[in-house]
Structures are given as C-alpha cells and as structure tokens.
C-alpha atoms as a PDB file:
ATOM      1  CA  UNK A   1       0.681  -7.182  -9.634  1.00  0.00           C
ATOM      2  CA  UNK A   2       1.795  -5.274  -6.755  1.00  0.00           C
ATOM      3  CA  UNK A   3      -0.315  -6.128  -3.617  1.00  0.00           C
ATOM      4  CA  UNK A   4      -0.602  -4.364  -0.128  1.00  0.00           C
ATOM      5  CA  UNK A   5       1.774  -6.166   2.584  1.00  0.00           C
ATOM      6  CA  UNK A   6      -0.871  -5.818   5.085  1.00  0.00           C
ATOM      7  CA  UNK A   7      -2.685  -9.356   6.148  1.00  0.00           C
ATOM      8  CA  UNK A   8      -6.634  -9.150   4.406  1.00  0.00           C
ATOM      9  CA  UNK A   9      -6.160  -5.278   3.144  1.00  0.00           C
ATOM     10  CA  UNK A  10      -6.476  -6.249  -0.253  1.00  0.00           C
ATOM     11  CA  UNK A  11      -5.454  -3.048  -2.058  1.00  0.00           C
ATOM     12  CA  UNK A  12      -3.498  -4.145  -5.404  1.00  0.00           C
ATOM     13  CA  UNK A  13      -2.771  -2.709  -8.570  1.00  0.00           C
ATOM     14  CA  UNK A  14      -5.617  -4.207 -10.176  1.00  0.00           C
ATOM     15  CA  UNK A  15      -7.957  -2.735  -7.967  1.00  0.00           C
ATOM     16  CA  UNK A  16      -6.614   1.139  -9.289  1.00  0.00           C
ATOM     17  CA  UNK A  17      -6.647  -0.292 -12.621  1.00  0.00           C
ATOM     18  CA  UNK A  18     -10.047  -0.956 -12.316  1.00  0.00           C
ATOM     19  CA  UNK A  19     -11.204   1.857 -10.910  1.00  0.00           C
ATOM     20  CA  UNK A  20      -9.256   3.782 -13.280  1.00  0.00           C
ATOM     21  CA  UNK A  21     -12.172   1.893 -16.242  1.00  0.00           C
ATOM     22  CA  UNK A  22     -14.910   3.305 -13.909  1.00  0.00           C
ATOM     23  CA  UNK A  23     -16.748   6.684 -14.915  1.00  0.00           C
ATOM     24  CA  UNK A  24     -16.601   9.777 -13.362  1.00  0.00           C
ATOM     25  CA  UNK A  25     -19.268  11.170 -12.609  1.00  0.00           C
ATOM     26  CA  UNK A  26     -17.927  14.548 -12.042  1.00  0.00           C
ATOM     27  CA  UNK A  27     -15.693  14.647 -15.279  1.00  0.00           C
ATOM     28  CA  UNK A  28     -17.924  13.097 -17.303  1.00  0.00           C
ATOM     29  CA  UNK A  29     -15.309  10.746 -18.366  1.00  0.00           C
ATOM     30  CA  UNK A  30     -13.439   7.549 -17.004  1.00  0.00           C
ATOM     31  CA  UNK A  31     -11.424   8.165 -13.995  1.00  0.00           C
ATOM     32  CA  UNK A  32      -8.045   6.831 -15.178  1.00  0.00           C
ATOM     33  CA  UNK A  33      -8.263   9.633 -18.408  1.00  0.00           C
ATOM     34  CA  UNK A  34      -6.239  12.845 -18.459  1.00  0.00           C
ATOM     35  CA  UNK A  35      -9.143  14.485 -18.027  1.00  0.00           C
ATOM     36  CA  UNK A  36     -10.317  13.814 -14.693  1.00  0.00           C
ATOM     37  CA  UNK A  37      -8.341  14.849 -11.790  1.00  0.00           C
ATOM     38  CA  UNK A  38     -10.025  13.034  -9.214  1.00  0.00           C
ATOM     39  CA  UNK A  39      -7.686  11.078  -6.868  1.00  0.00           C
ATOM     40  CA  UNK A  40      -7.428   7.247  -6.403  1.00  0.00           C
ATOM     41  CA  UNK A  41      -8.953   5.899  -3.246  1.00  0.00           C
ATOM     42  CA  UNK A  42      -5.714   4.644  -2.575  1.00  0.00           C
ATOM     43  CA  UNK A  43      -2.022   4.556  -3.399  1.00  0.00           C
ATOM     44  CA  UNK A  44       0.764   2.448  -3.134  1.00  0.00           C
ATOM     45  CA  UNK A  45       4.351   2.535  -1.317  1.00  0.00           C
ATOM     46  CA  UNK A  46       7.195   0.096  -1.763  1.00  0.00           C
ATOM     47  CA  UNK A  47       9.210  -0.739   1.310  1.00  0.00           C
ATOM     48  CA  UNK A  48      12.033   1.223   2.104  1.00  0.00           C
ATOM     49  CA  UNK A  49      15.215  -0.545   0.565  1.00  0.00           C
ATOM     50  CA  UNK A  50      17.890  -2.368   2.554  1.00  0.00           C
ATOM     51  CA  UNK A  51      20.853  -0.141   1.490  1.00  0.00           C
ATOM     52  CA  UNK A  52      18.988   3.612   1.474  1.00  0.00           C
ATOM     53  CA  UNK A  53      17.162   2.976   4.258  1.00  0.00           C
ATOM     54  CA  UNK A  54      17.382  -0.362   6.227  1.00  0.00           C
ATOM     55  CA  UNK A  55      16.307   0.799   9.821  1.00  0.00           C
ATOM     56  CA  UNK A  56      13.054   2.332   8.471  1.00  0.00           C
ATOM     57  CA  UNK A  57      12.428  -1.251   6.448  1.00  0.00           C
ATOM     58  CA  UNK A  58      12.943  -3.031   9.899  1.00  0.00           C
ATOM     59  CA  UNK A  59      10.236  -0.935  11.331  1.00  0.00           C
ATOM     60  CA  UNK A  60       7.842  -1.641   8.466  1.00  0.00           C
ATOM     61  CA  UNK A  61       8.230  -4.803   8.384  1.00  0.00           C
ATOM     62  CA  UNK A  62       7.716  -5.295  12.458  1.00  0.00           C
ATOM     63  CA  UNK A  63       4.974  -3.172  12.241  1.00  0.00           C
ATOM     64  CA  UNK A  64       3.108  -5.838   9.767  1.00  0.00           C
ATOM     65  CA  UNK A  65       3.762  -8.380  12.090  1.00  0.00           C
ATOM     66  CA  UNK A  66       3.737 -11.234   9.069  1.00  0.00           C
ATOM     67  CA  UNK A  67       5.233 -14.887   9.431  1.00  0.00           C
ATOM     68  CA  UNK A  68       5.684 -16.435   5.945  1.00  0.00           C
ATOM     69  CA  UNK A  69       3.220 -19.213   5.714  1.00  0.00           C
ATOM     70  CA  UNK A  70       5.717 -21.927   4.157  1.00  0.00           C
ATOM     71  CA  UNK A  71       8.422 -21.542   6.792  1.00  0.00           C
ATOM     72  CA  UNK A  72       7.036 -19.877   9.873  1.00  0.00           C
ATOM     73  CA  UNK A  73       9.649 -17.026  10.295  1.00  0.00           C
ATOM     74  CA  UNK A  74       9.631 -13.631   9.763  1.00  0.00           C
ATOM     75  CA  UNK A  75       8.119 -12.297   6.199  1.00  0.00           C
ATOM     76  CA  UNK A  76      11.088 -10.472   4.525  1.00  0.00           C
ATOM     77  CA  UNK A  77       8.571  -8.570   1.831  1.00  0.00           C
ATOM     78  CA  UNK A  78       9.099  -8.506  -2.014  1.00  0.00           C
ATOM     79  CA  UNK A  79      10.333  -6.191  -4.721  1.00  0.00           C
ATOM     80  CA  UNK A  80       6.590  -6.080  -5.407  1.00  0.00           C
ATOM     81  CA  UNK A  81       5.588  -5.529  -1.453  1.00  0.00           C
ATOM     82  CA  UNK A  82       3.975  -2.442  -0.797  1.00  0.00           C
ATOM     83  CA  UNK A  83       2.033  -0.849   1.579  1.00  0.00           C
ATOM     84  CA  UNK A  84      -1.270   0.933   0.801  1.00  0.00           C
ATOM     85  CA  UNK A  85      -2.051   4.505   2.145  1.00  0.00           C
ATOM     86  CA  UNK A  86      -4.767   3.697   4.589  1.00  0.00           C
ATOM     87  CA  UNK A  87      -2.181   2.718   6.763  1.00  0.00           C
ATOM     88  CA  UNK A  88      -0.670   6.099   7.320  1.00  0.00           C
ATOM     89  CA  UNK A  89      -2.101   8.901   9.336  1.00  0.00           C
ATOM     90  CA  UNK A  90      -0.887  11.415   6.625  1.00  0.00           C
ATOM     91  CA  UNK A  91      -1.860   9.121   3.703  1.00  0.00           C
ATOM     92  CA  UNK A  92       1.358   8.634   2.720  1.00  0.00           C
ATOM     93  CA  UNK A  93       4.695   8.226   4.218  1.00  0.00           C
ATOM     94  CA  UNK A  94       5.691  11.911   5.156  1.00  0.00           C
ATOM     95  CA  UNK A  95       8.518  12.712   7.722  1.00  0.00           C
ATOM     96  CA  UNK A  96       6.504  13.611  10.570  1.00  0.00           C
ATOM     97  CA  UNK A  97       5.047  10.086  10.332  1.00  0.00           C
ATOM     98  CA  UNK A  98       6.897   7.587   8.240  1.00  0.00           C
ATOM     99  CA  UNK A  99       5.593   4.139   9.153  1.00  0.00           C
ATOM    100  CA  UNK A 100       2.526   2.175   8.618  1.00  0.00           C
ATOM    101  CA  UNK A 101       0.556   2.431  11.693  1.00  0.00           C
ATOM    102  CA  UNK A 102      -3.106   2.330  10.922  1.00  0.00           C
ATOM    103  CA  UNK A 103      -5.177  -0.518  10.378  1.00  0.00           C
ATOM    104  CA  UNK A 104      -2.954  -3.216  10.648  1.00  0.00           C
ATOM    105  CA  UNK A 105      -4.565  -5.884  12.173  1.00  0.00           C
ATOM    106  CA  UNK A 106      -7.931  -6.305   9.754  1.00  0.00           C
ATOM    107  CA  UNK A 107     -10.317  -8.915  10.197  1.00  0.00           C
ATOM    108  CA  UNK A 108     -10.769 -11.420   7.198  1.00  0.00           C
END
C-alpha cells in the first residue's frame, strides 16, 4: 500500500481503491469503471529519485519535516513514499510549483 508521507494525512491507496467500489451518482455506475470519468479526490506522487532528481527530493523531504520514530534522525522516505495532491497549490507537482507546500503540519 502506498501511503501519503505527510504526518496524519492519511491518503493511501486503499482509500482510492475504495472509493473507486463507491457509486456514482452522476454515471450511474461505480466510480472506478470505464464509464465514469469523474476524478479521484486525490492522487498520488512518489518522491523524486536520488539520481534524476536529488536536489528536488532534498526539498521534499525538508519540507515534511519527519524524524523516523525508531532512530530519531531524519526520515529518508520509501520506494512506496508518496505525497498526496492536497499538498500542492496546482494539485500536482507542475513546474511553476514543484514541492509540497500545503497542509503540512495536520493535526491528529
């Protein structure tokens, strides 16, 4: 399961997957089907990777601000780290802005 890097966001994989069971209203059918166009409520982004792009995975990952619980330094995320739209101002990572700077301090 691939789960949102962001401290109490909560986004995952299985939450798309089961919204993707959930009818559509609008479509008349379940939202994950070919037939219904409607889009997520949120998507996912993996990190940018050490050897394409290792400045703009430094800024990610100070941006998160995480320790790892077990040792107390910095988090170093996952192949399965990613980082949910909400936390872009264009809903995704776009050129104009490329890091995660929305909601990233959420309350539990």
């Amino acid at each position: 399961m691939k789960l949102c890097a962001v401290l109490n966001c909560g986004n995952s994989t299985y939450h798309l997957q089961k919204w993707m069971g959930d009818w559509c209203p609008i479509h008349q059918c379940n939202y994950g089907t070919s037939r219904c166009v409607c889009d997520p409520p949120f998507k996912l982004f993996p990190f940018p990777t050490e050897r394409k792009n290792p400045k703009g995975r430094q800024e990610w990952i100070n941006l998160i601000n995480r320790t790892d619980p077990e040792t107390g330094e910095c988090w170093a995320p996952k192949s399965h780290s990613r980082v949910c739209s909400k936390h872009f101002p264009d809903g995704r990572p776009t050129h104009e802005n490329a890091n995660p700077i929305n909601n990233l301090i959420l309350e539990p």
